[in-house]
Protein backbone atom coordinates (compact mmCIF):
# COMPACT_ATOMS: atom_id res chain seq x y z
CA UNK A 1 25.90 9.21 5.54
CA UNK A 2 26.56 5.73 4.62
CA UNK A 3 28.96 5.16 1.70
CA UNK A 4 29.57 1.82 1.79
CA UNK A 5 28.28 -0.15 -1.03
CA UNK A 6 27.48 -3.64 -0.20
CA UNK A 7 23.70 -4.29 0.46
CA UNK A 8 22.36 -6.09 3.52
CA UNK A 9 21.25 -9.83 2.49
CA UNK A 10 18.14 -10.94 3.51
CA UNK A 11 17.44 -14.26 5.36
CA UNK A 12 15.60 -16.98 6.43
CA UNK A 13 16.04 -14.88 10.29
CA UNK A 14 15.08 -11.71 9.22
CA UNK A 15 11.64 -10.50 10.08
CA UNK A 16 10.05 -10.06 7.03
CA UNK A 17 11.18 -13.57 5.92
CA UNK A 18 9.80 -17.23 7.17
CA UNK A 19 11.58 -20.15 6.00
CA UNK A 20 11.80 -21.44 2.68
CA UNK A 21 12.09 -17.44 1.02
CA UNK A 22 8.29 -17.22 2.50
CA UNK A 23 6.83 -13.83 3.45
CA UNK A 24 5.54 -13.42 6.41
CA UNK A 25 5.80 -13.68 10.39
CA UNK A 26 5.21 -17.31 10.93
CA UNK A 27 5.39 -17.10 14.54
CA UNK A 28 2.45 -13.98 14.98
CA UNK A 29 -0.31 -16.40 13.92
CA UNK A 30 -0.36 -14.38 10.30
CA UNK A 31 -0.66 -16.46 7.07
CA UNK A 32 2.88 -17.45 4.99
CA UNK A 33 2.41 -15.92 1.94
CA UNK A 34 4.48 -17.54 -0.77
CA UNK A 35 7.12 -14.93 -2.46
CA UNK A 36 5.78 -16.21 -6.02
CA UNK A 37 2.68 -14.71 -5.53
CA UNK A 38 3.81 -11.36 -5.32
CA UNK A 39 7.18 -11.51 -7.74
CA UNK A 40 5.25 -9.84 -10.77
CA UNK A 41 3.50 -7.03 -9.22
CA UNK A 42 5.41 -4.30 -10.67
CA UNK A 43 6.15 -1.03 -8.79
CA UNK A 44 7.54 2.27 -9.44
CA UNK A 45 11.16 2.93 -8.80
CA UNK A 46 11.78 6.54 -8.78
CA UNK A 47 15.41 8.29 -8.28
CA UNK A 48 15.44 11.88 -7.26
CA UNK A 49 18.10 13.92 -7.80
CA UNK A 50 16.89 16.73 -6.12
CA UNK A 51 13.78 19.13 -5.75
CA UNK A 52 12.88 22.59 -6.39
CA UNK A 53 9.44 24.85 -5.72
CA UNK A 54 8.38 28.37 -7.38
CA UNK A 55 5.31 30.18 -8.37
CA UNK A 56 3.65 29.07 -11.07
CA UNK A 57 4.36 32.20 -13.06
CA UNK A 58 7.95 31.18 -13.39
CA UNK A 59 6.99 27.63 -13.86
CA UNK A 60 5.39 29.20 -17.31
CA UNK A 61 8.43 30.89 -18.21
CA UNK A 62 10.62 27.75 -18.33
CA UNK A 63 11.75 26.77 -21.68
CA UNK A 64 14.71 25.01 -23.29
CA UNK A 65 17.96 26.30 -22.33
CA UNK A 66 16.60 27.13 -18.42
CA UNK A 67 18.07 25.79 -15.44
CA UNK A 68 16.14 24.81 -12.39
CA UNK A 69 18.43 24.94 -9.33
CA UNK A 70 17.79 22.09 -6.97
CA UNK A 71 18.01 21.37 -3.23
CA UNK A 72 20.77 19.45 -3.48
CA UNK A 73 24.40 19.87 -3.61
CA UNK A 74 26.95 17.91 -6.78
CA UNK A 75 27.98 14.93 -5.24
CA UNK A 76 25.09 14.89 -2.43
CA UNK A 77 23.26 11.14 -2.28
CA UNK A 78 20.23 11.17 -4.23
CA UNK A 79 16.74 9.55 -3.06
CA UNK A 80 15.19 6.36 -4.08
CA UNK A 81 11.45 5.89 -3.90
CA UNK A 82 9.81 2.60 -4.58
CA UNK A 83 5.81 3.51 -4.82
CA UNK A 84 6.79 7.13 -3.75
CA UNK A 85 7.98 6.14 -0.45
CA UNK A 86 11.99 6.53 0.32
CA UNK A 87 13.65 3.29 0.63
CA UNK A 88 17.48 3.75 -0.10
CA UNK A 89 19.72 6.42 -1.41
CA UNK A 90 22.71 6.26 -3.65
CA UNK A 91 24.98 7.95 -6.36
CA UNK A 92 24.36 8.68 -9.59
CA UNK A 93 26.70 6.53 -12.31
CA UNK A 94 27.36 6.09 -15.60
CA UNK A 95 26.28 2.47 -17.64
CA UNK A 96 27.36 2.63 -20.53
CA UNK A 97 26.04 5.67 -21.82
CA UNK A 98 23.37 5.77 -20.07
CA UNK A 99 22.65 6.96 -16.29
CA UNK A 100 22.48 4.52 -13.44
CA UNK A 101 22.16 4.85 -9.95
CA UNK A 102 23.69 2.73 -7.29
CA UNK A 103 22.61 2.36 -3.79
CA UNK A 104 24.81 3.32 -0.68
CA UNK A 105 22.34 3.39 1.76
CA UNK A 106 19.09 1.42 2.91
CA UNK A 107 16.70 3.30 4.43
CA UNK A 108 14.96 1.02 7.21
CA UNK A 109 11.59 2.29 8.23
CA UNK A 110 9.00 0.89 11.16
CA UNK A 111 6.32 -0.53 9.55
CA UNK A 112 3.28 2.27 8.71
């Protein structure tokens, strides 16, 4: 597991990335899609702190006060989703008073 904190930075070299910030492979004969076309399509950005499955007989017993034991362990990375697919994982943190997460790892997938 990775628990270093700093982020890659993207750049001009980097696949996904033409010049100028553009999106796109220039050099594969695909269109350069401007990055301000696509800034203000919001997404869902899910963290995941762990999962757990039953029947659903005990699902209808759960009421305040239960517990749900999860798959994961205290102090185990937790899973970030963007659009329900993983894309990093990190820590859970405290902001203030409320929770935050911050990422330790980028998850680097080939492309679907």
């Amino acid at each position: 597991m990775n628990t270093d904190s700093t982020l890659p930075s993207l750049d001009e070299g980097d696949a996904a990335f033409g010049s100028a910030g553009q999106f796109g492979d220039s050099g594969s004969g695909q269109s350069v899609v401007d990055l301000d076309q696509i800034l203000d399509i919001p997404v869902t950005v899910s963290a995941v702190l762990g999962t757990s499955r039953m029947p659903v007989g005990d699902l209808l017993k759960i009421g305040p006060g239960s517990i749900l034991e999860l798959d994961r362990k205290v102090g185990e990375a937790i899973d970030i989703l963007v659009n329900d697919r993983l894309v990093a994982r990190g820590e859970v943190v405290l902001v203030d008073d409320r929770l935050g997460v911050t990422m330790t790892e980028i998850i680097r997938s080939a492309a679907p």
